[in-house]
PDB file of N, CA and C in Angstrom:
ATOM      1  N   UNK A   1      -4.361 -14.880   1.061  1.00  0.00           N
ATOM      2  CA  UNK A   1      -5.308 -13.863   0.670  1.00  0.00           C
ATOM      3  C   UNK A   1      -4.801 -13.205  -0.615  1.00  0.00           C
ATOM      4  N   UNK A   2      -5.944 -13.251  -1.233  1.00  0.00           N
ATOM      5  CA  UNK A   2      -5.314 -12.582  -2.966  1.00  0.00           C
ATOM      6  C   UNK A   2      -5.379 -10.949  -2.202  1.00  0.00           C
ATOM      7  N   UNK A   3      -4.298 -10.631  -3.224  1.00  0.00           N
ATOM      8  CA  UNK A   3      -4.286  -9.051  -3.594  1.00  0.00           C
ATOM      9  C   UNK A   3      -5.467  -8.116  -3.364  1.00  0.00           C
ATOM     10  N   UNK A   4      -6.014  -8.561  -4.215  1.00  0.00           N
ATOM     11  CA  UNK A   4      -7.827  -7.746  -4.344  1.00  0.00           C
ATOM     12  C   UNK A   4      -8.258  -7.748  -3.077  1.00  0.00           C
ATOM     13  N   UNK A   5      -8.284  -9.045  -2.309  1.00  0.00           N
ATOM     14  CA  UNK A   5      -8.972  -8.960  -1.098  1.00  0.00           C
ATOM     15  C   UNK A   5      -8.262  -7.669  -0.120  1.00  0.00           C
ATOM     16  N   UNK A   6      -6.708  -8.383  -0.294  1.00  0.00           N
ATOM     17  CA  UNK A   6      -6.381  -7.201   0.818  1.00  0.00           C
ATOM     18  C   UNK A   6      -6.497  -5.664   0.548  1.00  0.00           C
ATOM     19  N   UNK A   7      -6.467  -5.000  -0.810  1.00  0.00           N
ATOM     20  CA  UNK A   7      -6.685  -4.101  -1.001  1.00  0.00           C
ATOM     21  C   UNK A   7      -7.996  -3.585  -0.357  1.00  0.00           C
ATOM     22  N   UNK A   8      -9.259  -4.223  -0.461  1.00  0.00           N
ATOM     23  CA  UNK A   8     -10.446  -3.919   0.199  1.00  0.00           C
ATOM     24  C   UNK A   8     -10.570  -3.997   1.375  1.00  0.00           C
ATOM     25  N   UNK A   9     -10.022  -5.105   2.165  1.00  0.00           N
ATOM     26  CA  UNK A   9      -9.529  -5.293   3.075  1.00  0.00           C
ATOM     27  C   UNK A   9      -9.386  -3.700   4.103  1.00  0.00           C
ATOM     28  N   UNK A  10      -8.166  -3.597   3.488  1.00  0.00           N
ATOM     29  CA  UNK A  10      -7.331  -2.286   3.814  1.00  0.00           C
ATOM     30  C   UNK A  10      -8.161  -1.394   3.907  1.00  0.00           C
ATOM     31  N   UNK A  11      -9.061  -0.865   2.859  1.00  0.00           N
ATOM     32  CA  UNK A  11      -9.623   0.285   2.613  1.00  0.00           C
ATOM     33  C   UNK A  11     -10.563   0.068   3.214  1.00  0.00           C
ATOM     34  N   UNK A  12     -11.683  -0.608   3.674  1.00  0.00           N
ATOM     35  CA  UNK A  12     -12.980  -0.782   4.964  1.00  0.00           C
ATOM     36  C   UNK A  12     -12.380  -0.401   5.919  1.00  0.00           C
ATOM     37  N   UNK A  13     -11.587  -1.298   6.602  1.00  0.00           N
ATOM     38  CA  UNK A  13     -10.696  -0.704   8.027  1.00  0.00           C
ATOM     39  C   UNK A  13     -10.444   0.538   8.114  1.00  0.00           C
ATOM     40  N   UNK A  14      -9.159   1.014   7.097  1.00  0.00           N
ATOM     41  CA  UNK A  14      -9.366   2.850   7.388  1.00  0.00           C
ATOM     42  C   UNK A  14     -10.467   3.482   7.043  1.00  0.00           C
ATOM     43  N   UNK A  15     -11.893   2.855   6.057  1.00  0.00           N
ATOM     44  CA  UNK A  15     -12.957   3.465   6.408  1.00  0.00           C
ATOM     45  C   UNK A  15     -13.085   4.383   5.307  1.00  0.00           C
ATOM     46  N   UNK A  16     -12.132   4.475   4.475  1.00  0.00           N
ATOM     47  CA  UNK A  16     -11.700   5.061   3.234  1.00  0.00           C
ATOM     48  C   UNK A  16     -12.514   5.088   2.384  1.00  0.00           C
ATOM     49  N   UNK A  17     -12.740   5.728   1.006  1.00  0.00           N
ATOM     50  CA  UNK A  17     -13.728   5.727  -0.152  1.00  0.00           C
ATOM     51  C   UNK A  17     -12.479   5.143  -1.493  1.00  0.00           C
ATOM     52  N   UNK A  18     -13.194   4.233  -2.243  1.00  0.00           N
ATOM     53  CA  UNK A  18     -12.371   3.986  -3.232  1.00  0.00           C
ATOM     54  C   UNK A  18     -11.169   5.318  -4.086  1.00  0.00           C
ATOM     55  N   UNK A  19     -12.256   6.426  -3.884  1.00  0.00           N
ATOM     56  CA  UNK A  19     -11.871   7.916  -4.739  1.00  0.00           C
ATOM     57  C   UNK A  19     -10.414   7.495  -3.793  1.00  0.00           C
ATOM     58  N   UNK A  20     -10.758   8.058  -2.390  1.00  0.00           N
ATOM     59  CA  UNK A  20      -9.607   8.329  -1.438  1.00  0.00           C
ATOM     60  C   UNK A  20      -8.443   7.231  -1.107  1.00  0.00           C
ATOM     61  N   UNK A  21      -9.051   6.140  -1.732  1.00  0.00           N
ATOM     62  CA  UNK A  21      -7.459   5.197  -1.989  1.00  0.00           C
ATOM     63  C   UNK A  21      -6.790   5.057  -3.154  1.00  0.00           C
ATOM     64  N   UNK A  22      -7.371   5.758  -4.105  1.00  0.00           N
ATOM     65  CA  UNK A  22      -6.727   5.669  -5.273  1.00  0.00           C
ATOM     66  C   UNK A  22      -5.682   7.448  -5.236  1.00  0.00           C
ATOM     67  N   UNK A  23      -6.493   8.181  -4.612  1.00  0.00           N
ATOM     68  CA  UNK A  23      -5.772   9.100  -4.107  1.00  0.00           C
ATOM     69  C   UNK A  23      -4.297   8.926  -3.465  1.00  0.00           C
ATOM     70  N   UNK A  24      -4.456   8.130  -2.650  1.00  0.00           N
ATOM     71  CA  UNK A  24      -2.957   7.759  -1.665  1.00  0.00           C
ATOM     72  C   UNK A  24      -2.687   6.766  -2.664  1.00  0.00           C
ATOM     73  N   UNK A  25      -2.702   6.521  -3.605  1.00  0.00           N
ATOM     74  CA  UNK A  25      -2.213   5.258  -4.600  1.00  0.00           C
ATOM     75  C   UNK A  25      -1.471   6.364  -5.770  1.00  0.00           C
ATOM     76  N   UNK A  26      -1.735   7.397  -5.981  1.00  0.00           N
ATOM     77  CA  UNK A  26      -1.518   8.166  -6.809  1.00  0.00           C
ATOM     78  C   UNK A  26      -2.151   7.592  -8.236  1.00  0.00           C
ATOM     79  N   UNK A  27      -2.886   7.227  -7.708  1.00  0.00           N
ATOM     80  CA  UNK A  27      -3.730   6.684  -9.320  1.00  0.00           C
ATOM     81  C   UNK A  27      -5.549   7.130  -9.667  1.00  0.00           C
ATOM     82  N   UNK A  28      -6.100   6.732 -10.985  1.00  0.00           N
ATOM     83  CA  UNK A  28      -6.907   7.128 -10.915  1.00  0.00           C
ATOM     84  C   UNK A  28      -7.944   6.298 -10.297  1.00  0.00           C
ATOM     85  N   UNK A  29      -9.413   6.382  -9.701  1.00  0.00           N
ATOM     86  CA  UNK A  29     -10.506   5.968  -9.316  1.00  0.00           C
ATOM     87  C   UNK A  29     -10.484   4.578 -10.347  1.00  0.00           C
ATOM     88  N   UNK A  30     -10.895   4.897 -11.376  1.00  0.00           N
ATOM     89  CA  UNK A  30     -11.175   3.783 -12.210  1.00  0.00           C
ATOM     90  C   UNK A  30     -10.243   2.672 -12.112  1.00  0.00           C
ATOM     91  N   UNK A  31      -8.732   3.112 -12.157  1.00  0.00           N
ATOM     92  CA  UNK A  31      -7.500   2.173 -11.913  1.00  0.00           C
ATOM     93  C   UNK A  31      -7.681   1.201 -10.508  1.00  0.00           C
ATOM     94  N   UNK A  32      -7.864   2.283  -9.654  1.00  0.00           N
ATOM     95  CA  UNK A  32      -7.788   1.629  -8.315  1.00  0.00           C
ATOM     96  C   UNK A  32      -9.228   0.498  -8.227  1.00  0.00           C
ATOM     97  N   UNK A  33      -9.770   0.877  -8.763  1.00  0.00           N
ATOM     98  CA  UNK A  33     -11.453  -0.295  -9.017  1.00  0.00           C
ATOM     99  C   UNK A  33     -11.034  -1.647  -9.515  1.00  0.00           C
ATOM    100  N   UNK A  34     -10.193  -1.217 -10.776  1.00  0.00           N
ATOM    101  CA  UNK A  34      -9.802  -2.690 -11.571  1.00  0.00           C
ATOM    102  C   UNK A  34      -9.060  -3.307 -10.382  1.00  0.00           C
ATOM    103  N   UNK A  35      -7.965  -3.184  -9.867  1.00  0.00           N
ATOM    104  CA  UNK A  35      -6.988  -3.463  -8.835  1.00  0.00           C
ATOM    105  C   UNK A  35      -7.384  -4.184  -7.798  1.00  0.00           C
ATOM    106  N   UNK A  36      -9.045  -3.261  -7.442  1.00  0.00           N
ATOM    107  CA  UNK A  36      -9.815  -4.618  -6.224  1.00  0.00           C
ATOM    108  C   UNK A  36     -10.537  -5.002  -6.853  1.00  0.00           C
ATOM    109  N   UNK A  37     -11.155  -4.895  -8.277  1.00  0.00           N
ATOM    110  CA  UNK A  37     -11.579  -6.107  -8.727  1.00  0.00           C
ATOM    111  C   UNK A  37     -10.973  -7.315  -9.161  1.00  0.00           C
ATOM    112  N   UNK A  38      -9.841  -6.815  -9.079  1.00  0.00           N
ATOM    113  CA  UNK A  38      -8.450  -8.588  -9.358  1.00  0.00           C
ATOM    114  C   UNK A  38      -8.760  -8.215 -11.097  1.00  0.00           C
ATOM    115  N   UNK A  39      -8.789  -6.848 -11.908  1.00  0.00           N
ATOM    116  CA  UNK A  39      -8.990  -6.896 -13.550  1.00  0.00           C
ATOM    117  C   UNK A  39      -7.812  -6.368 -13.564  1.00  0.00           C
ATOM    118  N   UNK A  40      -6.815  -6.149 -12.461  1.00  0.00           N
ATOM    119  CA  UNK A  40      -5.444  -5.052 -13.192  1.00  0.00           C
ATOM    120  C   UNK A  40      -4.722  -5.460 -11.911  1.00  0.00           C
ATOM    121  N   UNK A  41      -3.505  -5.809 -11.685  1.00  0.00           N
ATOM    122  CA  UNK A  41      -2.204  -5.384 -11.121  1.00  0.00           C
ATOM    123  C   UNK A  41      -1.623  -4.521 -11.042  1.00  0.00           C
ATOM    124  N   UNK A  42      -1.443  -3.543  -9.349  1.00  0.00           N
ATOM    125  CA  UNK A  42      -0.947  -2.405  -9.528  1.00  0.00           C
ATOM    126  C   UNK A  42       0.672  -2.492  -9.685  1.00  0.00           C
ATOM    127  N   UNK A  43       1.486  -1.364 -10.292  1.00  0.00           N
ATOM    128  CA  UNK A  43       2.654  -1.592 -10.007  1.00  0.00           C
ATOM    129  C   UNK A  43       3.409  -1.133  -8.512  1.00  0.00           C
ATOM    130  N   UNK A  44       4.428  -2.014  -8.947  1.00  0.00           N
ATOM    131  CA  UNK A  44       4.904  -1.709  -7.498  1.00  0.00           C
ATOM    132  C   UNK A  44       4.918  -0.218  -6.985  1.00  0.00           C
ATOM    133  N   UNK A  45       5.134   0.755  -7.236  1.00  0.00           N
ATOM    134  CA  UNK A  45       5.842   2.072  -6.796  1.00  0.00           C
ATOM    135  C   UNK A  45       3.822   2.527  -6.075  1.00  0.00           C
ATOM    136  N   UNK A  46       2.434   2.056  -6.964  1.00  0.00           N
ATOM    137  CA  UNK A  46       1.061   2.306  -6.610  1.00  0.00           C
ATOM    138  C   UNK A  46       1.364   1.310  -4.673  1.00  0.00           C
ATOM    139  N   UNK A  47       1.773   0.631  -4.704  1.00  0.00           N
ATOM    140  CA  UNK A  47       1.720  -0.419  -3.952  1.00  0.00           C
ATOM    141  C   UNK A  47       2.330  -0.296  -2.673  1.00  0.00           C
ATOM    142  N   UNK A  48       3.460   0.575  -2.501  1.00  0.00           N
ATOM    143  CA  UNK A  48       4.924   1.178  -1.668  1.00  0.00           C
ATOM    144  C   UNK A  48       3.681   2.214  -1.816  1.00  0.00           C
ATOM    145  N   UNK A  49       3.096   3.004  -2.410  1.00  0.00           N
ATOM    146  CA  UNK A  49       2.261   4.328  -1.980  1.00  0.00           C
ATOM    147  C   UNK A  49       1.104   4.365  -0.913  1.00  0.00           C
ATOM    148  N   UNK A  50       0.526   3.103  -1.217  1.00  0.00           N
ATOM    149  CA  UNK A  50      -0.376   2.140  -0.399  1.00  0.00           C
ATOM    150  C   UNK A  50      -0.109   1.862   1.040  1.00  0.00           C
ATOM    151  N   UNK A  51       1.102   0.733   1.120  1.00  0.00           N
ATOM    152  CA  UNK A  51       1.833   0.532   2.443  1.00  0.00           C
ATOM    153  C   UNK A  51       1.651   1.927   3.229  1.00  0.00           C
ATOM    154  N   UNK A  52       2.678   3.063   2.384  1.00  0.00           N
ATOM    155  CA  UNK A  52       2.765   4.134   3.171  1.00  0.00           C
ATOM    156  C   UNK A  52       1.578   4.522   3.709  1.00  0.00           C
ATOM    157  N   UNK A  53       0.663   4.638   2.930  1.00  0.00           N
ATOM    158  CA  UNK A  53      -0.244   5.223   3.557  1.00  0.00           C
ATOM    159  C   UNK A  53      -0.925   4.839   4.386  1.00  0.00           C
ATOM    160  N   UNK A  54      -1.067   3.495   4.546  1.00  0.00           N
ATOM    161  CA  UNK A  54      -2.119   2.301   5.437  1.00  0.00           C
ATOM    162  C   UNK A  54      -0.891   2.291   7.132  1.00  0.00           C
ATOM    163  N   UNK A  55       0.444   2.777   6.960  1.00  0.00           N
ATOM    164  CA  UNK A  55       1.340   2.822   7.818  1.00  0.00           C
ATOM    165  C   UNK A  55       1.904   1.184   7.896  1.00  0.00           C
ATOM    166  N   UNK A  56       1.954   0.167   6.815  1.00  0.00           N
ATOM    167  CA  UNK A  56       1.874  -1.035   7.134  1.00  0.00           C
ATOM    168  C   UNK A  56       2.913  -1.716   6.361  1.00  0.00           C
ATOM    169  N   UNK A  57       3.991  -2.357   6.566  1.00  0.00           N
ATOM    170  CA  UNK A  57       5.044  -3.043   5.486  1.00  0.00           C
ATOM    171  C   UNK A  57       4.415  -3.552   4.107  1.00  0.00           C
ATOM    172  N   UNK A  58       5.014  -3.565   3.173  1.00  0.00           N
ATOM    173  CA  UNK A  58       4.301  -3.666   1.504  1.00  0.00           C
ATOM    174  C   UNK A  58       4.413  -5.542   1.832  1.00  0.00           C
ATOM    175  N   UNK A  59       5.261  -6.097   3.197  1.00  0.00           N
ATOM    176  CA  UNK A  59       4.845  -7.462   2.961  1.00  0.00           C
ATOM    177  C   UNK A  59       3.421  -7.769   3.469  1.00  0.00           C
ATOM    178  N   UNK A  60       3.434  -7.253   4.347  1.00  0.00           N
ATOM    179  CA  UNK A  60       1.848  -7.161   5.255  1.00  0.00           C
ATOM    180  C   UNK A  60       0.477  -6.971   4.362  1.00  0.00           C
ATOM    181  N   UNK A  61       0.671  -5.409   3.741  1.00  0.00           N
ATOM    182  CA  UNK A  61      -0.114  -5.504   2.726  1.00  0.00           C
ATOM    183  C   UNK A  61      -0.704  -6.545   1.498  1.00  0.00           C
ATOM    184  N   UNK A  62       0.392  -6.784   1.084  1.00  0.00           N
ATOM    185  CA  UNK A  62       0.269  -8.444  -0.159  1.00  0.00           C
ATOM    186  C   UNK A  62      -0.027  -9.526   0.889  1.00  0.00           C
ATOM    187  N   UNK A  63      -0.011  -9.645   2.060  1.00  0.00           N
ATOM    188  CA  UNK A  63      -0.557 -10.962   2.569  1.00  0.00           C
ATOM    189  C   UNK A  63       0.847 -12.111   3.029  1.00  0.00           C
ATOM    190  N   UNK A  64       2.033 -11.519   2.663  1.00  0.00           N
ATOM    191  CA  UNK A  64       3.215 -12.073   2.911  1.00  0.00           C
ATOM    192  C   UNK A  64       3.550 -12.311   4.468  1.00  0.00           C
ATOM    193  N   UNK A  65       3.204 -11.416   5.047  1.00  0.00           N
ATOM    194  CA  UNK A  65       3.888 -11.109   6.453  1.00  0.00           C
ATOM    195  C   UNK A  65       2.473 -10.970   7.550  1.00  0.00           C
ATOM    196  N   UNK A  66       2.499 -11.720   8.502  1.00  0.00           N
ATOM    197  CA  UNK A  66       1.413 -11.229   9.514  1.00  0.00           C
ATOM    198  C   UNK A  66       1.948 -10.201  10.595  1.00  0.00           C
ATOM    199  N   UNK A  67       3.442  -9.501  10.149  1.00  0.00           N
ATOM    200  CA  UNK A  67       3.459  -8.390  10.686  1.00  0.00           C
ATOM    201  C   UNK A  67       3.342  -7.126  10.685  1.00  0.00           C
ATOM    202  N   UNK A  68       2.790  -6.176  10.536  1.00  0.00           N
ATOM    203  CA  UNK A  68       2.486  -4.730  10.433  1.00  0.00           C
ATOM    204  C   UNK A  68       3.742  -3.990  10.242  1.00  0.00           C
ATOM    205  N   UNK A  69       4.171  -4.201  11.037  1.00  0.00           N
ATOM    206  CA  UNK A  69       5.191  -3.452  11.338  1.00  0.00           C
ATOM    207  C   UNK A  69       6.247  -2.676  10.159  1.00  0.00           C
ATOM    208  N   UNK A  70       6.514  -1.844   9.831  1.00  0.00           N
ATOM    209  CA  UNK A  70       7.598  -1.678   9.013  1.00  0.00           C
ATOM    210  C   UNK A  70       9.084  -1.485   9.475  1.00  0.00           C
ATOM    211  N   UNK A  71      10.019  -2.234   8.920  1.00  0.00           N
ATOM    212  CA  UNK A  71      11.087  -1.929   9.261  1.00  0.00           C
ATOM    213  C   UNK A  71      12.677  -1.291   8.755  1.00  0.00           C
TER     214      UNK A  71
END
C-alpha cells in the first residue's frame, strides 16, 4: 500500500477531517492534501506526529508492519 493510501486510509477510520490531520501532523491543510494526493512526501518528524496520533507504530502506518502495536 502506497503512502497516500494509508494516509487516507488512517484518516476515514478515525473519521477525521483533512483540516484535523494536518493538525496532528503539525502541518498545514494544503501540505497535508499534497501528502494524500501522493504530490509531496511528508518528512519524517510530520510522520512520527501521525503514528502518535493514530496510536499506531510509524511501521504500521507506511504499510511496513501488519502490527499496530507500538513498541
Amino acid at each position: 500500500m502506497e503512502l497516500k493510501d494509508a494516509l487516507r486510509r488512517f484518516r476515514k477510520y478515525a473519521k477525521i477531517t483533512q483540516r484535523q490531520a494536518a493538525k496532528a501532523a503539525n502541518t498545514s491543510e494544503r501540505m497535508y492534501q499534497e501528502y494524500e494526493y501522493g504530490k509531496a512526501v511528508p518528512a519524517l518528524s510530520y510522520m512520527i506526529s501521525l503514528a502518535d496520533y493514530y496510536d499506531v507504530s510509524l511501521d504500521y502506518l507506511v504499510g511496513r508492519s501488519e502490527d499496530p502495536a507500538r513498541h
